[in-house]
Structures are given as C-alpha cells and as structure tokens.
N, C-alpha and C. Protein backbone atom coordinates (compact mmCIF):
# COMPACT_ATOMS: atom_id res chain seq x y z
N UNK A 1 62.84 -24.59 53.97
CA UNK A 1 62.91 -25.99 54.35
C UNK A 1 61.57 -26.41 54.94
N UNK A 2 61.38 -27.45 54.08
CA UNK A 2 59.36 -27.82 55.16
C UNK A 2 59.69 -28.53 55.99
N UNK A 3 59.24 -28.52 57.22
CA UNK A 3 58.89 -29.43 58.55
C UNK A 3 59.15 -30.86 57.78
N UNK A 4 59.24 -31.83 59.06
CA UNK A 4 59.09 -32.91 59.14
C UNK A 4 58.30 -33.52 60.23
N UNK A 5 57.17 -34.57 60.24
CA UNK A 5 56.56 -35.32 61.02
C UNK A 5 56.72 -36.13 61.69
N UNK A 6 56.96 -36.52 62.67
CA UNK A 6 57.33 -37.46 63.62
C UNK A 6 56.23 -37.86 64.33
N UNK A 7 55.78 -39.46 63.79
CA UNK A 7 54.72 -40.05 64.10
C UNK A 7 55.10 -41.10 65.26
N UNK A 8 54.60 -41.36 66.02
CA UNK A 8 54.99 -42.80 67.09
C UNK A 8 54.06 -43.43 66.88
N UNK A 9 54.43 -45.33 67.13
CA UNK A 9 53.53 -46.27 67.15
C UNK A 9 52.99 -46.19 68.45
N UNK A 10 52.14 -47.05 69.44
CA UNK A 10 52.17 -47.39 70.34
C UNK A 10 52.87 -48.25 71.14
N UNK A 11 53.51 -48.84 70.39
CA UNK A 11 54.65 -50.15 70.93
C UNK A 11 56.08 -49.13 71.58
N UNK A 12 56.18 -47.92 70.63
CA UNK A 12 57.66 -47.18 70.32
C UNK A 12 57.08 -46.08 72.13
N UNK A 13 55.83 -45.77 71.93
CA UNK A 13 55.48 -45.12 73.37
C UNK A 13 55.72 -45.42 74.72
N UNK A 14 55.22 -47.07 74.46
CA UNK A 14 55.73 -47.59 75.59
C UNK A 14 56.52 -48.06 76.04
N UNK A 15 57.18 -48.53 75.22
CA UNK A 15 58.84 -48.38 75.09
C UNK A 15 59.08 -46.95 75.91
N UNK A 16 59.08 -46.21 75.27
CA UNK A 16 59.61 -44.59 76.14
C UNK A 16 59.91 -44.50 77.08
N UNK A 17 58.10 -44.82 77.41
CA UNK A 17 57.87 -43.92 78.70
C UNK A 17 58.65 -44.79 80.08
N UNK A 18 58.87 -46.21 79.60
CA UNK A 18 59.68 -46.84 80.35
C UNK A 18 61.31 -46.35 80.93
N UNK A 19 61.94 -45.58 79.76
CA UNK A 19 62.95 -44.95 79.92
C UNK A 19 63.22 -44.30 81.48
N UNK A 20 64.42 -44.10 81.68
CA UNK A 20 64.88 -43.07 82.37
C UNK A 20 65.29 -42.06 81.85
N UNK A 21 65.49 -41.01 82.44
CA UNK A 21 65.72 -39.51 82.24
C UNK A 21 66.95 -39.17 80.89
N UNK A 22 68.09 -39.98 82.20
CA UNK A 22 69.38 -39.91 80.51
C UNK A 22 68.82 -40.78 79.35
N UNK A 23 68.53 -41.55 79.20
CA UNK A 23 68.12 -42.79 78.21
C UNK A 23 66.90 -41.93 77.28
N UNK A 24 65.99 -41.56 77.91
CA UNK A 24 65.08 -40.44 76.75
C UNK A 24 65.76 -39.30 76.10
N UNK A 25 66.85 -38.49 76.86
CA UNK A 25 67.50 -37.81 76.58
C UNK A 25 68.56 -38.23 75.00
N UNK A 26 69.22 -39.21 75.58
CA UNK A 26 69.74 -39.86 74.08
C UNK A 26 69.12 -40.38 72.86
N UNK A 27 67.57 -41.21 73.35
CA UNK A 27 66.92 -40.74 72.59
C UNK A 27 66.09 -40.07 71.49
N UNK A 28 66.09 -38.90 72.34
CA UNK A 28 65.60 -37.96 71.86
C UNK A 28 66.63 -36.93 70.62
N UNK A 29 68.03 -37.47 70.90
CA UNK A 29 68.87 -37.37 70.35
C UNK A 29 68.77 -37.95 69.01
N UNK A 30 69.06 -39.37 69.22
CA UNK A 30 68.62 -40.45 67.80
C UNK A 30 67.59 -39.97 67.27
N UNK A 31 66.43 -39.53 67.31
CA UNK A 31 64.99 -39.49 66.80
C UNK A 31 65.61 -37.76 66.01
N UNK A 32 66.13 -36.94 66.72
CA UNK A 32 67.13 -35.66 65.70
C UNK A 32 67.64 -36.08 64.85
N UNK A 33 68.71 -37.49 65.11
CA UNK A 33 69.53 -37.54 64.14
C UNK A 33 68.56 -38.04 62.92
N UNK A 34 68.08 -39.20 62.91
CA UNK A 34 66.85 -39.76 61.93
C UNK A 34 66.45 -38.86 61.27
N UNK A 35 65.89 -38.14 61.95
CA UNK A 35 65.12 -36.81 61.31
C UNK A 35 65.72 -35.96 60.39
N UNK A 36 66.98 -35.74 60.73
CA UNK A 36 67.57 -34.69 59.80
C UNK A 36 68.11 -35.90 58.37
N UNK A 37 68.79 -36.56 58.67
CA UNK A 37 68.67 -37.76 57.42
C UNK A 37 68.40 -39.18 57.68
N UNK A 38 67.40 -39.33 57.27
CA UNK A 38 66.42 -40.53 57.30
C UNK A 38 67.80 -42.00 56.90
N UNK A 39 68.41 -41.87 56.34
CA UNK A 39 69.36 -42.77 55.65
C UNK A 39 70.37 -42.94 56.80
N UNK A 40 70.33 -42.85 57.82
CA UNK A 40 71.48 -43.39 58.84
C UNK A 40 70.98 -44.60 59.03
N UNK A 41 69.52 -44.75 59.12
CA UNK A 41 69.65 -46.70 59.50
C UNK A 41 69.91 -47.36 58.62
N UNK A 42 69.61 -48.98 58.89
CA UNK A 42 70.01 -49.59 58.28
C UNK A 42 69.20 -50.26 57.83
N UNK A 43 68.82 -50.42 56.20
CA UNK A 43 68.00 -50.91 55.34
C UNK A 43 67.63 -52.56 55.85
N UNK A 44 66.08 -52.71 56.21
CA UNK A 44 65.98 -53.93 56.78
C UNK A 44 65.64 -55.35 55.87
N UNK A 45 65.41 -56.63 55.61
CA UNK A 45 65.09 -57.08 54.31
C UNK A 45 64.36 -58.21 54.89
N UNK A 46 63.69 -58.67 54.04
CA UNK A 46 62.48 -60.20 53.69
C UNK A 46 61.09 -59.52 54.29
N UNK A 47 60.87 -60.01 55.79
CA UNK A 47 59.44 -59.57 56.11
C UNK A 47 59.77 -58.05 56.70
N UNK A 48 60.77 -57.40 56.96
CA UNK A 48 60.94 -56.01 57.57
C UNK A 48 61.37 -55.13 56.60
N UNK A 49 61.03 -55.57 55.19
CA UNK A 49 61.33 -54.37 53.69
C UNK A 49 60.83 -53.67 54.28
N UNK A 50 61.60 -51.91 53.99
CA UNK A 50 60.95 -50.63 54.28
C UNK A 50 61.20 -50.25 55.41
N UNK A 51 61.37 -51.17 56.45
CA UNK A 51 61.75 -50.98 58.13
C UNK A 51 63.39 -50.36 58.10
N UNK A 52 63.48 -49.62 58.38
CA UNK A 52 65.54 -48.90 58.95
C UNK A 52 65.30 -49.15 60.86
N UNK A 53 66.49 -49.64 60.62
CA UNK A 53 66.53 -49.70 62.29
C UNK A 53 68.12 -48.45 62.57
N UNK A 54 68.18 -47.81 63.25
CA UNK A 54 69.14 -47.27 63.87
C UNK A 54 69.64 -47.51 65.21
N UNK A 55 71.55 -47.71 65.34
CA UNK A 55 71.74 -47.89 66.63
C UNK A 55 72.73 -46.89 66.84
N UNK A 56 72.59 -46.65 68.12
CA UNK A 56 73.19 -46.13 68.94
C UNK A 56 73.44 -46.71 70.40
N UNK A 57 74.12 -45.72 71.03
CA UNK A 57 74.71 -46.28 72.55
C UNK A 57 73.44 -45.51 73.40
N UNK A 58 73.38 -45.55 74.32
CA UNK A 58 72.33 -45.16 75.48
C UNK A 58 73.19 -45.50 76.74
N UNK A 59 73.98 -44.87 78.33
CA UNK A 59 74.52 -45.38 79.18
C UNK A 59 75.06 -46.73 78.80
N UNK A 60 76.12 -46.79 77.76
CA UNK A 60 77.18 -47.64 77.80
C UNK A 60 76.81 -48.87 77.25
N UNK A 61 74.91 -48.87 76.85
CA UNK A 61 74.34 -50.46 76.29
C UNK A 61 73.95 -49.48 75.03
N UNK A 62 74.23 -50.59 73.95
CA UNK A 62 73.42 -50.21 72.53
C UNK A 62 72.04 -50.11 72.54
N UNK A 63 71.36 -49.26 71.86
CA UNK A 63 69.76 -49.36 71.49
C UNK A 63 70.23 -49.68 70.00
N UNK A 64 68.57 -49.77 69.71
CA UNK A 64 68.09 -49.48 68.42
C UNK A 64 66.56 -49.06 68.79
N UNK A 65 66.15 -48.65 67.23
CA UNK A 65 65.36 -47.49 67.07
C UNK A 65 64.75 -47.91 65.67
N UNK A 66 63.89 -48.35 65.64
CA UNK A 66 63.34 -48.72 64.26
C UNK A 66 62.42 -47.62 63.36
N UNK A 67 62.52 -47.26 62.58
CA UNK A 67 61.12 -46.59 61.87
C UNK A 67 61.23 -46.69 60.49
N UNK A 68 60.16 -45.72 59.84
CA UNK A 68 59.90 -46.04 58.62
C UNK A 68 59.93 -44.46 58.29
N UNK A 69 60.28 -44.41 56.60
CA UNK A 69 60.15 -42.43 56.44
C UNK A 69 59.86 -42.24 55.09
N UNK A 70 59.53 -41.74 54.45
CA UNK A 70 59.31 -40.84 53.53
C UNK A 70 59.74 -39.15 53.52
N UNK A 71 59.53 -38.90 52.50
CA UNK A 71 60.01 -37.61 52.58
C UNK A 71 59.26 -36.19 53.48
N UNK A 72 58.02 -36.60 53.93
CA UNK A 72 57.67 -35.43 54.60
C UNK A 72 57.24 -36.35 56.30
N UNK A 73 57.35 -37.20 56.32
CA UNK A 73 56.91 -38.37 58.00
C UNK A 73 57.81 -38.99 58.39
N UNK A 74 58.48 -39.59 59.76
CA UNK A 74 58.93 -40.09 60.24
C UNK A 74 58.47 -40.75 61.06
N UNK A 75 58.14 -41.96 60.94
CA UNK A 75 57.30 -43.12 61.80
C UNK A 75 57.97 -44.18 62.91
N UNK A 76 57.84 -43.65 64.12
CA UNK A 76 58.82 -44.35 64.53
C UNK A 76 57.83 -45.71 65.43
N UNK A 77 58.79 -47.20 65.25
CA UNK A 77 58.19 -47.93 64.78
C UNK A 77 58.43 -49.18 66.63
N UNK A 78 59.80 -48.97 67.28
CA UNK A 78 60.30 -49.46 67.98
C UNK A 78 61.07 -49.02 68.35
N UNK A 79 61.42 -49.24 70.28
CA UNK A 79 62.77 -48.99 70.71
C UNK A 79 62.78 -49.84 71.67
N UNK A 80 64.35 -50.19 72.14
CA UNK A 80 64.54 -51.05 72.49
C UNK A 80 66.30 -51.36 72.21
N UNK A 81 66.84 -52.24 73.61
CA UNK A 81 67.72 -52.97 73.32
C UNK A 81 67.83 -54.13 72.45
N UNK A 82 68.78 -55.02 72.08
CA UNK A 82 68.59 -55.80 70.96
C UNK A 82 68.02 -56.99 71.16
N UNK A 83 68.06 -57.70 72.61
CA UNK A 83 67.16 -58.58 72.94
C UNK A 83 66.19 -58.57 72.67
N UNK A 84 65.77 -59.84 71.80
CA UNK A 84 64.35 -60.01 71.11
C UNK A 84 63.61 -58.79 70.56
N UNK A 85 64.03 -57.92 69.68
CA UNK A 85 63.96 -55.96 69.17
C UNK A 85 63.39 -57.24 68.30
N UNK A 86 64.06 -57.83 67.34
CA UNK A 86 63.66 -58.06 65.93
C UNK A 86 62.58 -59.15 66.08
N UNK A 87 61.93 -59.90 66.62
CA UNK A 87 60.65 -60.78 67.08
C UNK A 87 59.74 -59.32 67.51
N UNK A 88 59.54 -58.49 68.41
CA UNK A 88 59.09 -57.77 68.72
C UNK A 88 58.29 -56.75 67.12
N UNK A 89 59.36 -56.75 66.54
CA UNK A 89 59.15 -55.74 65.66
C UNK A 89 58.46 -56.10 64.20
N UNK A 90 58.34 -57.64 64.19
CA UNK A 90 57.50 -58.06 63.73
C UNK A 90 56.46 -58.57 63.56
N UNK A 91 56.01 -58.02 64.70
CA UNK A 91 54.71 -58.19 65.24
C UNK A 91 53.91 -57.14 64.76
C-alpha cells in the first residue's frame, strides 16, 4: 500500500492551531477518516468544483473540513464551523 500526503493550506493551519485539545483530537480523527477514503465528503459545485467538504461533530457543534485529493495527496483546504466556512473558502 503507498503512503498518502497530507498537505495543509495556511488558512486550514490557522484554523488549527486555534483549536482546543479535544477539538484537534477529533480532528485529527476526520483528517484519518479522509485519508483512508477520500470519497466521504461531499462533492462541491459552480466556483468550489473539485472542493469535498466533510462534516463531522467536534464537542456537540458540527465542523467541516474542506480539501481537495487525488490519488497519492490530500490537501486540506479549511476548517471550521459552518458560519461563513463557504465565503471563507472561496477566497
């Protein structure tokens, strides 16, 4: 089985590092799940073709988790609750 790459933007960093402890932890979870099959998000369309966003729960509030993948990279693109995620992410 070959590796996979897990690239971060700078937007998706600082996002992070903002986190708390459990919240990176789950996280860090989502960014596993992605990884092992790229096809859990959800196909994005018009100006965000190519963009998958994934959600999950984090302490009882939904995230999402945006990136982009191919078969050997995983680009992760945004994180964030859903307030203003999708203005953000098209930037």
């Amino acid at each position: 089985m070959s590796t996979v790459q897990v690239l971060q933007s700078a937007a998706f960093a600082r996002a992070y590092k903002k986190l708390q402890l459990q919240q990176k932890t789950d996280a860090d979870h989502a960014v596993e799940a992605i990884t092992a099959d790229p096809t859990l998000g959800e196909p994005q369309k018009g100006d965000l073709s190519g963009v998958f966003v994934y959600k999950y729960r984090s302490q009882q509030q939904p995230m999402l988790l945006a990136y982009e993948y191919d078969p050997g990279s995983r680009m992760l693109l945004l994180l964030g609750s859903h307030e203003n995620f999708y203005q953000k992410l098209k930037r």
